[in-house]
Protein backbone atom coordinates (compact mmCIF):
# COMPACT_ATOMS: atom_id res chain seq x y z
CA UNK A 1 0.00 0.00 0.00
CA UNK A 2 1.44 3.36 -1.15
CA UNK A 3 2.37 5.71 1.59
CA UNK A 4 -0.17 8.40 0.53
CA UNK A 5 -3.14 6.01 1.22
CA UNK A 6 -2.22 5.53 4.83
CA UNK A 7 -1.73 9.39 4.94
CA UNK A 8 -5.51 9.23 3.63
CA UNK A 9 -6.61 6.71 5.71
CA UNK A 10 -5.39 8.47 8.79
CA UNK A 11 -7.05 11.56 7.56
CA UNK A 12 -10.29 9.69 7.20
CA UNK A 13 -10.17 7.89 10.19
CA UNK A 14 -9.38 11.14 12.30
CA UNK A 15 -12.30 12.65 10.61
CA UNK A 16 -13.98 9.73 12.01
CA UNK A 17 -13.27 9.76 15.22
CA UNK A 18 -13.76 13.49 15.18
CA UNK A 19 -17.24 13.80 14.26
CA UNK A 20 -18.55 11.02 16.79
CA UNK A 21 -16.69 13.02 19.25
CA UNK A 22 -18.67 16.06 17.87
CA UNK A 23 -21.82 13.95 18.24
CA UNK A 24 -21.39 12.97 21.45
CA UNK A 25 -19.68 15.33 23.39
CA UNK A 26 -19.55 18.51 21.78
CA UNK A 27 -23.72 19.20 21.98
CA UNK A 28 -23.16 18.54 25.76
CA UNK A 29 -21.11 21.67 25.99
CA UNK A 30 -23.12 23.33 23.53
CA UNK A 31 -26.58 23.37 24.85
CA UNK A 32 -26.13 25.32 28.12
CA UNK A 33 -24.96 28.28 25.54
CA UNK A 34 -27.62 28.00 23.72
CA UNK A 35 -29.80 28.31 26.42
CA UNK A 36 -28.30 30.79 27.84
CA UNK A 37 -28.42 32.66 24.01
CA UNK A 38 -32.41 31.89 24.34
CA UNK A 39 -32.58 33.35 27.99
CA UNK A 40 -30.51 36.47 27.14
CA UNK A 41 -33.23 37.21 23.62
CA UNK A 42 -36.08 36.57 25.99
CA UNK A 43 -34.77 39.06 28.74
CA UNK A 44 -33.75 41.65 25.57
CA UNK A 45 -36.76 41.28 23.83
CA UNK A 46 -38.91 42.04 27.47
CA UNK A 47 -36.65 44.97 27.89
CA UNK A 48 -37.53 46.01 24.60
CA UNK A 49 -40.86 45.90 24.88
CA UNK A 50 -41.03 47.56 27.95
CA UNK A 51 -39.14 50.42 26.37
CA UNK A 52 -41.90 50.45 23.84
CA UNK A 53 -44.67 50.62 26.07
CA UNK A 54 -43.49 53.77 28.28
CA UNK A 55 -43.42 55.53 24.95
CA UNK A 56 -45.78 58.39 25.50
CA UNK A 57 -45.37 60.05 22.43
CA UNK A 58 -45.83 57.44 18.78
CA UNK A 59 -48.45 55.27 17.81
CA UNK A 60 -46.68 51.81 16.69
CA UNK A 61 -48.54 49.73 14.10
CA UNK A 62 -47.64 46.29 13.43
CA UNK A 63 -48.85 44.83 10.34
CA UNK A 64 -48.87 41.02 11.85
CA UNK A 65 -51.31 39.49 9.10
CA UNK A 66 -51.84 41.12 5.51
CA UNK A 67 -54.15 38.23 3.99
CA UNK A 68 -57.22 37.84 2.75
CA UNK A 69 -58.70 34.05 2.97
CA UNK A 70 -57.29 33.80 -0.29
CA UNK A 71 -54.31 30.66 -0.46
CA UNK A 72 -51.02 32.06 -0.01
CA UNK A 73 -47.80 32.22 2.49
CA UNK A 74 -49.54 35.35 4.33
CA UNK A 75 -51.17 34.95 7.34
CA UNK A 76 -54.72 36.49 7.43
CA UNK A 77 -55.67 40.11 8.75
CA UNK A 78 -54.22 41.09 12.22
CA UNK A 79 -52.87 44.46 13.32
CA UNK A 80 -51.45 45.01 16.16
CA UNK A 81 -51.36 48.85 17.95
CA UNK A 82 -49.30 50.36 20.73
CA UNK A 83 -49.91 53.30 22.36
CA UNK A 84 -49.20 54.81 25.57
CA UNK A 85 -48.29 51.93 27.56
CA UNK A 86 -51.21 50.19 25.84
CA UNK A 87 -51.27 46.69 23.27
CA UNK A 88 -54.72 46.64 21.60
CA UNK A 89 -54.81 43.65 18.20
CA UNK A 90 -57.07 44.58 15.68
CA UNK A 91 -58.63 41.43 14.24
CA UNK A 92 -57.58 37.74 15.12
CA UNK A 93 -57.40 35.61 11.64
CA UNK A 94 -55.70 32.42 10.85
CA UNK A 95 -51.79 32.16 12.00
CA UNK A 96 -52.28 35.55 13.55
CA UNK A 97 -51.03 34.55 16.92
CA UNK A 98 -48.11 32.28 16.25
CA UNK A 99 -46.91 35.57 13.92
CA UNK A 100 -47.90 38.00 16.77
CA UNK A 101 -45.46 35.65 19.30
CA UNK A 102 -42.67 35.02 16.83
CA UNK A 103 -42.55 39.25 15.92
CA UNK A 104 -41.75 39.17 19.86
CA UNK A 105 -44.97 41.10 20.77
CA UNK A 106 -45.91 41.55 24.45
CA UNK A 107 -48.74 39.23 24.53
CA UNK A 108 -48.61 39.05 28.41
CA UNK A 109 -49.34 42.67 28.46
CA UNK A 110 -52.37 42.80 25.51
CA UNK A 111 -54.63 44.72 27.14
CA UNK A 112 -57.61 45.23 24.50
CA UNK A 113 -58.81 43.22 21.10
CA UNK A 114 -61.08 44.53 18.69
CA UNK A 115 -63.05 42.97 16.09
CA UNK A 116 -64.61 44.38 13.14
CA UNK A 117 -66.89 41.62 11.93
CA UNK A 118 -66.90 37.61 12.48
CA UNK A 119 -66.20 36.71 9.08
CA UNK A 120 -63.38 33.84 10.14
CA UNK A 121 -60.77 35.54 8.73
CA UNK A 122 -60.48 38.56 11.49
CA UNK A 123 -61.37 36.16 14.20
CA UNK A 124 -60.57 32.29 14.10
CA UNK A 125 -57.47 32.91 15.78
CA UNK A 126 -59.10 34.97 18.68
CA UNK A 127 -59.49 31.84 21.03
CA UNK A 128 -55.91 31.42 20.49
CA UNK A 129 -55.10 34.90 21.43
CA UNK A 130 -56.99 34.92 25.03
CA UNK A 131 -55.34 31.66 26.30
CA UNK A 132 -51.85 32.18 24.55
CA UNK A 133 -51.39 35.69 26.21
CA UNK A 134 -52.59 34.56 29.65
CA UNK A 135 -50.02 31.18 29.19
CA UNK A 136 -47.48 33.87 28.66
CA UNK A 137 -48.13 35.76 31.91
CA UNK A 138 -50.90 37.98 31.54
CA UNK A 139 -51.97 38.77 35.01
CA UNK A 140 -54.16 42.06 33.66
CA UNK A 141 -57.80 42.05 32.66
CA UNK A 142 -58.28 41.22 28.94
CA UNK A 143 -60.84 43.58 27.49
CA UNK A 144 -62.78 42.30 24.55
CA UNK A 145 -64.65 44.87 21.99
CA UNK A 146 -66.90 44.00 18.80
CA UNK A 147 -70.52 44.88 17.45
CA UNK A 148 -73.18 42.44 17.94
CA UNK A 149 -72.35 38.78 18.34
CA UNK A 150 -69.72 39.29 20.73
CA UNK A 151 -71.14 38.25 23.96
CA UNK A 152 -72.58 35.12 22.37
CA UNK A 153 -68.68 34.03 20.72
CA UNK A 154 -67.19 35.43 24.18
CA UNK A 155 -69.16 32.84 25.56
CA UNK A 156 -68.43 29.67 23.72
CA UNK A 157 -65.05 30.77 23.46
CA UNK A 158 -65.07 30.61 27.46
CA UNK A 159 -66.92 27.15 26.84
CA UNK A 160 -64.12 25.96 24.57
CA UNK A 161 -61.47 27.00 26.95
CA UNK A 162 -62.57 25.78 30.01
CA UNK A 163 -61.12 22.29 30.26
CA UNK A 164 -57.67 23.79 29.32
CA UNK A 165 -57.84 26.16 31.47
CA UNK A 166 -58.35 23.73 34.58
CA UNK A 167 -55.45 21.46 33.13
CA UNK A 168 -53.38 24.72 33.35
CA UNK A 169 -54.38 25.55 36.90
CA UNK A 170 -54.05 22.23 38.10
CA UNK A 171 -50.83 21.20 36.40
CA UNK A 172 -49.00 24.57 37.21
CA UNK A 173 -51.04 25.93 40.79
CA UNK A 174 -54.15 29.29 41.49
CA UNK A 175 -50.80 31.37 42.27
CA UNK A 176 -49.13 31.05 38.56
CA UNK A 177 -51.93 30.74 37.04
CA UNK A 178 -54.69 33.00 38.04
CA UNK A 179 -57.78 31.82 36.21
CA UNK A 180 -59.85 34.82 36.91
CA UNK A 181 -57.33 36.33 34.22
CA UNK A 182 -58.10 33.40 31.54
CA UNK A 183 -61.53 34.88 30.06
CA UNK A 184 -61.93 38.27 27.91
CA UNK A 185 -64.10 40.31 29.54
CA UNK A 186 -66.51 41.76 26.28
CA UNK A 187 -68.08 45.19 25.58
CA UNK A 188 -70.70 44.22 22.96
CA UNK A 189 -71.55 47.60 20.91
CA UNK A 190 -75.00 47.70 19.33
CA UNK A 191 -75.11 51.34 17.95
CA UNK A 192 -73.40 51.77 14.93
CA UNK A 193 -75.11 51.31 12.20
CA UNK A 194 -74.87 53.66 9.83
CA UNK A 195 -72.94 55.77 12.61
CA UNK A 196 -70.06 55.99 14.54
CA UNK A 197 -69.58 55.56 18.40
CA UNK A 198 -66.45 56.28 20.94
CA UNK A 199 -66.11 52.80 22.26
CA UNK A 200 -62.73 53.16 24.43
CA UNK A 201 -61.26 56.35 26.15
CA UNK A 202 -58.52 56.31 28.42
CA UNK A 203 -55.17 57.85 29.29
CA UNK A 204 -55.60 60.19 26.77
CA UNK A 205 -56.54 56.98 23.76
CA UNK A 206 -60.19 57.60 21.91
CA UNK A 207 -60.83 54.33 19.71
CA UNK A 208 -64.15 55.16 17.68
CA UNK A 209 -66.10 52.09 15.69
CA UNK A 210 -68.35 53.32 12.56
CA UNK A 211 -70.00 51.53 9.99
CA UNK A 212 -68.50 50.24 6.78
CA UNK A 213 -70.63 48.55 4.24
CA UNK A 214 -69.59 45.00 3.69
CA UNK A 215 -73.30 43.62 3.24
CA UNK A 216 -75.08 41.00 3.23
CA UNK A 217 -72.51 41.06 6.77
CA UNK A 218 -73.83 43.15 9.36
CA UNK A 219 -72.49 44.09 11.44
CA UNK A 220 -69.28 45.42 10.45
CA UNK A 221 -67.31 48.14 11.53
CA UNK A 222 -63.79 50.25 11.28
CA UNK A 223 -62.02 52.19 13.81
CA UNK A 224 -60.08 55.25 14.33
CA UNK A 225 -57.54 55.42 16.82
CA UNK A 226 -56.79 58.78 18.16
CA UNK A 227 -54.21 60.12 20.36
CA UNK A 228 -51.91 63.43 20.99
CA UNK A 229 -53.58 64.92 17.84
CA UNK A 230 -52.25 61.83 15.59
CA UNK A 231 -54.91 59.75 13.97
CA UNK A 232 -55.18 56.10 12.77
CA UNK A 233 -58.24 54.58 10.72
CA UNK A 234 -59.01 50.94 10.18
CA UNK A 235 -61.51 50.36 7.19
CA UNK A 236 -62.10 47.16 8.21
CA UNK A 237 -63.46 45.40 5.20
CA UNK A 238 -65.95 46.97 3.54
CA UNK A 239 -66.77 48.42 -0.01
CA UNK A 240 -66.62 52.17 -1.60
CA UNK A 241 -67.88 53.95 1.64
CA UNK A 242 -68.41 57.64 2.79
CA UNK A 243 -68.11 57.27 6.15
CA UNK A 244 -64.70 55.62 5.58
CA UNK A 245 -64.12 58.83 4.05
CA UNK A 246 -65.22 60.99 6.96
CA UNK A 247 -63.40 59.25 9.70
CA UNK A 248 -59.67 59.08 7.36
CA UNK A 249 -60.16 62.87 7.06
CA UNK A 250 -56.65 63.89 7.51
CA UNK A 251 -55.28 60.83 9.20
CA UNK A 252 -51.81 59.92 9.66
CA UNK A 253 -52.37 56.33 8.46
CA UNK A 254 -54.74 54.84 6.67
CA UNK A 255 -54.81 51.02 6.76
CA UNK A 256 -57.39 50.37 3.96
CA UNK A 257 -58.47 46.52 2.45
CA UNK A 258 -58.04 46.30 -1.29
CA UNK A 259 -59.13 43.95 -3.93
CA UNK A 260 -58.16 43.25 -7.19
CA UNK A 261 -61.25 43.08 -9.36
CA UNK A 262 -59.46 42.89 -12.79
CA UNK A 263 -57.27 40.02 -11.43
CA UNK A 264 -60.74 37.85 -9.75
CA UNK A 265 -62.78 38.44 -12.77
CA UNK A 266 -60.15 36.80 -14.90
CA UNK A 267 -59.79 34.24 -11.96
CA UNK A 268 -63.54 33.85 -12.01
CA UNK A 269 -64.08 33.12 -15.65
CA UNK A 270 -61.16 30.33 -15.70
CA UNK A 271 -62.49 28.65 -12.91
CA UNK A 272 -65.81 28.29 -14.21
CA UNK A 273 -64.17 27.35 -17.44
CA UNK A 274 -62.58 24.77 -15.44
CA UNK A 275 -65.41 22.84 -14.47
CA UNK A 276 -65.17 24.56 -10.76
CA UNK A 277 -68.30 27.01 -10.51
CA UNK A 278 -68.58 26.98 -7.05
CA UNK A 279 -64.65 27.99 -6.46
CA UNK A 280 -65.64 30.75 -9.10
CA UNK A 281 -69.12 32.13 -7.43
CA UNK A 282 -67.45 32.65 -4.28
CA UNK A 283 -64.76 34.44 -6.40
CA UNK A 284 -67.52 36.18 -8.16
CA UNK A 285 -68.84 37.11 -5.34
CA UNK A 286 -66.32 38.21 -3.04
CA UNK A 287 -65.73 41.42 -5.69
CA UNK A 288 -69.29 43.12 -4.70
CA UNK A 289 -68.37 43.83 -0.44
CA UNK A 290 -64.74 44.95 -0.98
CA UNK A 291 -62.82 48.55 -2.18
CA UNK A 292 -60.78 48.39 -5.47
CA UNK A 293 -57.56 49.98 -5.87
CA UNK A 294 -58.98 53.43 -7.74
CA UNK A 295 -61.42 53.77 -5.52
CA UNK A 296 -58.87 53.66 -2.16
CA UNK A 297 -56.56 56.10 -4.08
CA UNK A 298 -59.86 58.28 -4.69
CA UNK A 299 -60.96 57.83 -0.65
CA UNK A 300 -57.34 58.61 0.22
CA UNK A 301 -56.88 61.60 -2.01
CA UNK A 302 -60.27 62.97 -0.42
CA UNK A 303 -59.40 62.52 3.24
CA UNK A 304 -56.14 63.88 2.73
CA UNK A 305 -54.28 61.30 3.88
CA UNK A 306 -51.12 61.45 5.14
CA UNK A 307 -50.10 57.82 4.57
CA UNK A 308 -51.95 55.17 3.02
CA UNK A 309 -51.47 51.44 4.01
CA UNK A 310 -52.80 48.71 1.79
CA UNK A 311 -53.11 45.29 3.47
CA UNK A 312 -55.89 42.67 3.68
CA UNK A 313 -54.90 42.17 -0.70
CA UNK A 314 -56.79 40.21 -2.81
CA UNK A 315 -54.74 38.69 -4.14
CA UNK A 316 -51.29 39.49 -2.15
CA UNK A 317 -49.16 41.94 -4.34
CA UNK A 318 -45.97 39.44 -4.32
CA UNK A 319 -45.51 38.77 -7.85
CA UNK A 320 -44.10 42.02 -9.21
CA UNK A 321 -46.77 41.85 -12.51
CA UNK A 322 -49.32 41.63 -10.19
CA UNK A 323 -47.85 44.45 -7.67
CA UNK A 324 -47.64 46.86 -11.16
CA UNK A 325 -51.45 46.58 -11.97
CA UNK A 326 -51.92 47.22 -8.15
CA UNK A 327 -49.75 50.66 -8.60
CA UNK A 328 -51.30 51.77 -12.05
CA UNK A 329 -54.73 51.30 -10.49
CA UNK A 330 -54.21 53.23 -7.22
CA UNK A 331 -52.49 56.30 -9.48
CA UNK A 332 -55.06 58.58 -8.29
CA UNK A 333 -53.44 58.82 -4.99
CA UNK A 334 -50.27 60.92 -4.85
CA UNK A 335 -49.35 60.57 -1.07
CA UNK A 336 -47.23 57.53 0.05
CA UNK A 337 -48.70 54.32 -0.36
CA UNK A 338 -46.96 50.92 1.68
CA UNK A 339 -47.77 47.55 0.12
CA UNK A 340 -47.81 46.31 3.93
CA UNK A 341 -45.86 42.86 4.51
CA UNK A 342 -46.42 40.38 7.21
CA UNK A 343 -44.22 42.28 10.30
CA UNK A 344 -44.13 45.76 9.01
CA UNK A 345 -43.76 48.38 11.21
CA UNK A 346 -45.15 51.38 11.15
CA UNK A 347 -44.40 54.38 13.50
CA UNK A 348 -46.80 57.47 13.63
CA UNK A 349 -44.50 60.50 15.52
């Protein structure tokens, strides 16, 4: 045997014997640094957020889901807000949560959730929402805000949640976990149709619901988030609507919902074309309760808005052909318009 294949053979057998030594010794010495790297994010990321909560002076927004129920990556409409030492979510849907955790939100200190309508995706994920933040320490009261319906889900969502809530308490002890925090308490509003009412005021916060038209669903409702003189409107999803336009009257932010129509009509004829009529009605019919893009640029333009935010797209704007026809439509509107992603942030000073 040549003297270069025992060199190689050496080689490869102290390769060998390297990586089993890798495998089993080296992970024991590496997995107290790791968890000490996990324990170190968790205590930065809680002094983070408790930087971000004594802020007196911004309103944050976090675009956490951007989707409509259409299939995608997205996860479906969620927006989280703080302000003033407050966290208020705006709209529960599917994968909400999980993204909401992951961003390195303060669940354990969400103080309010409002929905604007039960269609499933603003709200499938809001079971998920009350028990995840009080697993994750919430030890205030949970306050709970829709129009009409919400006492009745607030209930069966308490229903739901009771048997894991007594596996929590009993696995874990009454002093961690304090089940009178486990429930939302709910503030049902009955009055706004085809109006407007102040819904939350507090440390200097005015949240205001108002109507939007997304019939046949009623109720269903937008807000406007006011604070220091800075504004912040909702649309919630609706179609072409004035009193949209009244309440973004010189906001800071708009987050509107916009469909595509020219894209679902195309969508709409090849799936009926396809032999799948009842994937295209519901495609069909999903165009007559949203806003189109001209018509948010017109709304924005109008209100003189400050900054418009497009999320809840139908479909999402992440193919750049699809994207363009979004921008050429929405031309009417000259002020700065963000194609929100998953995550954005968006600071109002």
């Amino acid at each position: 045997m040549k003297k270069a294949t025992y060199i190689f053979l050496a080689i490869a057998a102290l390769l060998g014997l390297t990586g089993l030594a890798v495998i089993t010794f080296f992970p024991q010495k590496l997995v107290p640094i790791l968890l000490k790297q996990q324990v170190q994010r968790f205590v930065k990321q809680n002094e983070q957020n408790n930087d971000i909560l004594k802020d007196q002076e911004s309103i944050r927004i976090y675009t956490v889901g951007t989707a409509s129920p259409m299939p995608g990556e997205r996860v479906q409409t969620g927006t989280a807000i703080i302000v003033n030492g407050h966290f208020f979510m705006f709209d529960v849907g599917d994968g909400v949560v999980i993204k909401a955790e992951n961003m390195g939100l303060p669940l354990n200190r969400l103080d309010g959730i409002f929905i604007t309508h039960w269609h499933s995706d603003h709200s499938i994920d809001l079971p998920s929402l009350i028990s995840r933040s009080w697993l994750l320490g919430r030890t205030n009261d949970l306050h709970l805000y829709g129009p009409d319906g919400t006492d009745t889900l607030n209930q069966a969502i308490n229903q739901f949640l009771h048997i894991e809530n007594r596996h929590r308490v009993d696995h874990h002890g009454p002093e961690t976990m304090d089940i009178s925090k486990a429930s939302a308490i709910p503030h049902e509003f009955k009055n706004v149709q085809g109006g407007k009412e102040i819904i939350y005021q507090q440390d200097g916060i005015t949240i205001t619901a108002f109507d939007v038209d997304h019939a046949p669903i009623e109720p269903a409702v937008g807000y406007a988030i006011e604070y220091r003189g800075k504004k912040v409107v909702i649309s919630g999803d609706t179609k072409k609507n004035d009193l949209v336009l009244e309440m973004a009257q010189d906001a800071d932010v708009l987050l509107h919902e916009v469909l595509l129509k020219s894209f679902l009509e195309q969508m709409d004829a090849q799936l009926q074309a396809a032999g799948m009529a009842r994937n295209g009605k519901i495609i069909h019919d999903i165009q007559d309760y949203h806003t189109f893009p001209a018509d948010v640029a017109e709304l924005a333009a109008k209100a003189n808005v400050k900054k418009l935010v497009l999320h809840h797209f139908a479909p999402a704007p992440d193919v750049r052909a699809i994207k363009n026809i979004y921008k050429k439509e929405l031309e009417g509107y000259q002020g700065e318009i963000h194609f929100s992603n998953d995550g954005d942030l968006i600071i109002v000073k």
